[in-house]
N, C-alpha and C. Protein backbone atom coordinates (compact mmCIF):
# COMPACT_ATOMS: atom_id res chain seq x y z
N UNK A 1 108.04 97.24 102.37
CA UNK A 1 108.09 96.77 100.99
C UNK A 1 107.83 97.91 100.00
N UNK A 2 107.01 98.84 100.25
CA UNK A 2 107.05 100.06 99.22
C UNK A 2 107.66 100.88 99.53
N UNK A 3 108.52 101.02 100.34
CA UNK A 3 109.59 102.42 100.25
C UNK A 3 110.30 102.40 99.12
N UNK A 4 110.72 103.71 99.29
CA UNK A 4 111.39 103.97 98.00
C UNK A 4 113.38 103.38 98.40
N UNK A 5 112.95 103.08 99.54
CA UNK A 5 114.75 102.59 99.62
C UNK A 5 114.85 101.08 99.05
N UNK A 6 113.45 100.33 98.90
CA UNK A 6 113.87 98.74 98.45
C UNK A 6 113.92 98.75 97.02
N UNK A 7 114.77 99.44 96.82
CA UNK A 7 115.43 99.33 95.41
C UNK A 7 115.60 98.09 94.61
N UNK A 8 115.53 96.82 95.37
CA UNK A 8 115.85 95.84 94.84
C UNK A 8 114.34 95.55 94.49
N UNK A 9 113.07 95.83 94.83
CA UNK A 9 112.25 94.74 94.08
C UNK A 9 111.40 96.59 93.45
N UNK A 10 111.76 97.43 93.15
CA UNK A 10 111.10 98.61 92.74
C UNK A 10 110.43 98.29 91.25
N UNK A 11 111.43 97.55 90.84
CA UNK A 11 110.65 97.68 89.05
C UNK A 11 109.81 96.03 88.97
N UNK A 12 109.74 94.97 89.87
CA UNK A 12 108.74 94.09 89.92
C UNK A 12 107.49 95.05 90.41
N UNK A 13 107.51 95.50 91.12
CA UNK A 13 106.18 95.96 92.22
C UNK A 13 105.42 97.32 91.25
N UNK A 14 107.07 98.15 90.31
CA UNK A 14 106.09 99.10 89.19
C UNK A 14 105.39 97.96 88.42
N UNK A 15 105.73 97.11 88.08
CA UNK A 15 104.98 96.35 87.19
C UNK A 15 103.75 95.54 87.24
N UNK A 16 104.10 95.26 88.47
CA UNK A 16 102.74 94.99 89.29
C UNK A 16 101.21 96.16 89.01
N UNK A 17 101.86 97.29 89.51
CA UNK A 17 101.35 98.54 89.96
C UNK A 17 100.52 98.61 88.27
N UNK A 18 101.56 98.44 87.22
CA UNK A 18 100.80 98.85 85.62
C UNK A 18 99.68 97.48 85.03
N UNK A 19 99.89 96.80 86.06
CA UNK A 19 98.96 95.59 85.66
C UNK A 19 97.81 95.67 86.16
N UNK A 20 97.58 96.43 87.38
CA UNK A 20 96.19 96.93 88.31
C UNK A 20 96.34 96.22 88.87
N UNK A 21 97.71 96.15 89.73
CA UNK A 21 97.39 95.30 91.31
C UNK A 21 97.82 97.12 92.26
N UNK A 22 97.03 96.95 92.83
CA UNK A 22 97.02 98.38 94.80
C UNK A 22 97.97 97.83 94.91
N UNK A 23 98.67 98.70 95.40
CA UNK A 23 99.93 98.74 96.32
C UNK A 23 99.62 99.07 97.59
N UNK A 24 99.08 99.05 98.52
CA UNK A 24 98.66 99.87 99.36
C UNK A 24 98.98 99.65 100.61
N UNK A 25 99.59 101.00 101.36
CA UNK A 25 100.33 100.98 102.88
C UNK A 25 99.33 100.99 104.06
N UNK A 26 99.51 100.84 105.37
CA UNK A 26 98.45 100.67 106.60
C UNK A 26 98.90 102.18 107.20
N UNK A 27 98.41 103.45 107.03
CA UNK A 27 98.70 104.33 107.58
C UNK A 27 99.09 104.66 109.65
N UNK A 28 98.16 103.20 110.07
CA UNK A 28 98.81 103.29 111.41
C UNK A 28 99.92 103.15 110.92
N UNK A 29 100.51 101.45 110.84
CA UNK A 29 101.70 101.23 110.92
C UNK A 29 102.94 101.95 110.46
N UNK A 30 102.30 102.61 109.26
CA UNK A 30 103.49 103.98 108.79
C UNK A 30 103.94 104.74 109.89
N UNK A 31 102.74 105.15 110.50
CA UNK A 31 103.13 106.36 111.42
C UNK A 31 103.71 105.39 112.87
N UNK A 32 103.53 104.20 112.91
CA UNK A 32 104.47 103.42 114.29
C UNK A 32 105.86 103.42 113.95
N UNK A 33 105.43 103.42 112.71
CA UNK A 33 107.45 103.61 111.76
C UNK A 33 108.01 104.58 111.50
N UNK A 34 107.54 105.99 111.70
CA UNK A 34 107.92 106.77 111.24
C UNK A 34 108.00 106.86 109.69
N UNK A 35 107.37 106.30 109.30
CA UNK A 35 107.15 106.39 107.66
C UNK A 35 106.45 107.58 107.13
N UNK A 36 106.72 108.32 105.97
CA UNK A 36 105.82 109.17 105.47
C UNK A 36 105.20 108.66 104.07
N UNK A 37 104.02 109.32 103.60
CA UNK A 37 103.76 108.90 102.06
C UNK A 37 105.03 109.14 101.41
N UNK A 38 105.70 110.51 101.28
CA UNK A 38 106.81 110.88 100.94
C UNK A 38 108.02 109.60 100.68
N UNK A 39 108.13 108.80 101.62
CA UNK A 39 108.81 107.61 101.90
C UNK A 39 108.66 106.52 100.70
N UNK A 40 107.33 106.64 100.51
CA UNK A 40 106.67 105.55 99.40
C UNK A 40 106.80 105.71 98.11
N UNK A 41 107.10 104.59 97.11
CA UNK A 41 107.06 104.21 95.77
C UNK A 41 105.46 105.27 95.58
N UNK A 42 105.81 106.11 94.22
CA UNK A 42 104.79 106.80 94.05
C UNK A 42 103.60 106.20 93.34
N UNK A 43 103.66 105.05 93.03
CA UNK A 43 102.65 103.87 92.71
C UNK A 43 102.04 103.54 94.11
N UNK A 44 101.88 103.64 95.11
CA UNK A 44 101.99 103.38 96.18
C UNK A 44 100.62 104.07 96.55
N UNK A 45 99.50 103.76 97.47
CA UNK A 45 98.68 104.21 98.02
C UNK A 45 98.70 104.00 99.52
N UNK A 46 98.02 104.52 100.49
CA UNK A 46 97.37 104.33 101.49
C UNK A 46 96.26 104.18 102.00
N UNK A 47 95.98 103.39 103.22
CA UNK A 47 94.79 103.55 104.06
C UNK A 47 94.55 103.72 105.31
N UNK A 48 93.41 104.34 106.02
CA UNK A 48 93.63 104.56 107.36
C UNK A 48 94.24 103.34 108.26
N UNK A 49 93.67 102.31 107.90
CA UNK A 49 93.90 100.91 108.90
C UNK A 49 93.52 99.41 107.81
N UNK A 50 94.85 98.85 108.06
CA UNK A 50 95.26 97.51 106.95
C UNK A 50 93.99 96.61 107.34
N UNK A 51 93.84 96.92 108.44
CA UNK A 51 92.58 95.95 108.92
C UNK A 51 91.13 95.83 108.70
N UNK A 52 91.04 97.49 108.69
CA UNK A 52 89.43 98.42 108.19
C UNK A 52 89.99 97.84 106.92
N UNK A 53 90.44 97.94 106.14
CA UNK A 53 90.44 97.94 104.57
C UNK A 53 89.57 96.68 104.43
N UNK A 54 90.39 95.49 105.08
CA UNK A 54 90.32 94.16 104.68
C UNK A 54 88.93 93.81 105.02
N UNK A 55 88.53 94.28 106.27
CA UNK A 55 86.94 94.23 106.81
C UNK A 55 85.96 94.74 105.56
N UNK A 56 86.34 95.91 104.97
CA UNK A 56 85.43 96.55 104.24
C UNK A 56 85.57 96.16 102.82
N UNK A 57 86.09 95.26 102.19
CA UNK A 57 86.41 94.18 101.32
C UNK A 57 85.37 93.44 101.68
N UNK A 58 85.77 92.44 102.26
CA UNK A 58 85.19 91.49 102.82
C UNK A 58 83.93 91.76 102.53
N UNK A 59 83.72 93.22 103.42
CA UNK A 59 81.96 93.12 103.35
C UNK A 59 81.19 93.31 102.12
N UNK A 60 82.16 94.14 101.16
CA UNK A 60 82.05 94.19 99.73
C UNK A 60 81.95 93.01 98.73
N UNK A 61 82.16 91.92 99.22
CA UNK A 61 82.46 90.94 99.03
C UNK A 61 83.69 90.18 98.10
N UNK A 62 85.06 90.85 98.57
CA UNK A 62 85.97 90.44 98.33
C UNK A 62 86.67 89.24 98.95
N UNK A 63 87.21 88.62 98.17
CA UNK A 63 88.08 87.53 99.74
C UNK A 63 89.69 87.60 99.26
N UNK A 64 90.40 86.83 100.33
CA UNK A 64 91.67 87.18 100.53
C UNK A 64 92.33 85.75 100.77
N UNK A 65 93.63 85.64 100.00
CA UNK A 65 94.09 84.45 100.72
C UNK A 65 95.59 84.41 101.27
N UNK A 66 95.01 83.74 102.61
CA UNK A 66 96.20 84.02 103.50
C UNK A 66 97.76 83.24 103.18
């Protein structure tokens, strides 16, 4: 969803991005994809693991809905 090839939803997701919503990629899964940051909408962040993130939310006391 944040590559720079999904051209079709690029200017919803900048807009997103100017409203203060993260964009943010799972750096495993990039690299199971061969993805680079390079690859990504430059609004676009990363993290080591989509999962650590969500854990360390959580413990922050964020919540999430599925």
């Amino acid at each position: 969803m944040l590559r720079k090839t999904n051209s079709n939803h690029a200017e919803m997701l900048q807009r997103f991005s100017t409203q203060g919503v993260k964009l943010t990629a799972c750096r495993n899964s990039m690299r199971d994809r061969n993805i680079t940051t390079e690859d990504l909408f430059p609004f676009a962040s990363t993290v080591d693991s989509g999962v650590a993130e969500l854990v360390r939310k959580q413990e922050a006391g964020w919540a999430y809905i599925k």
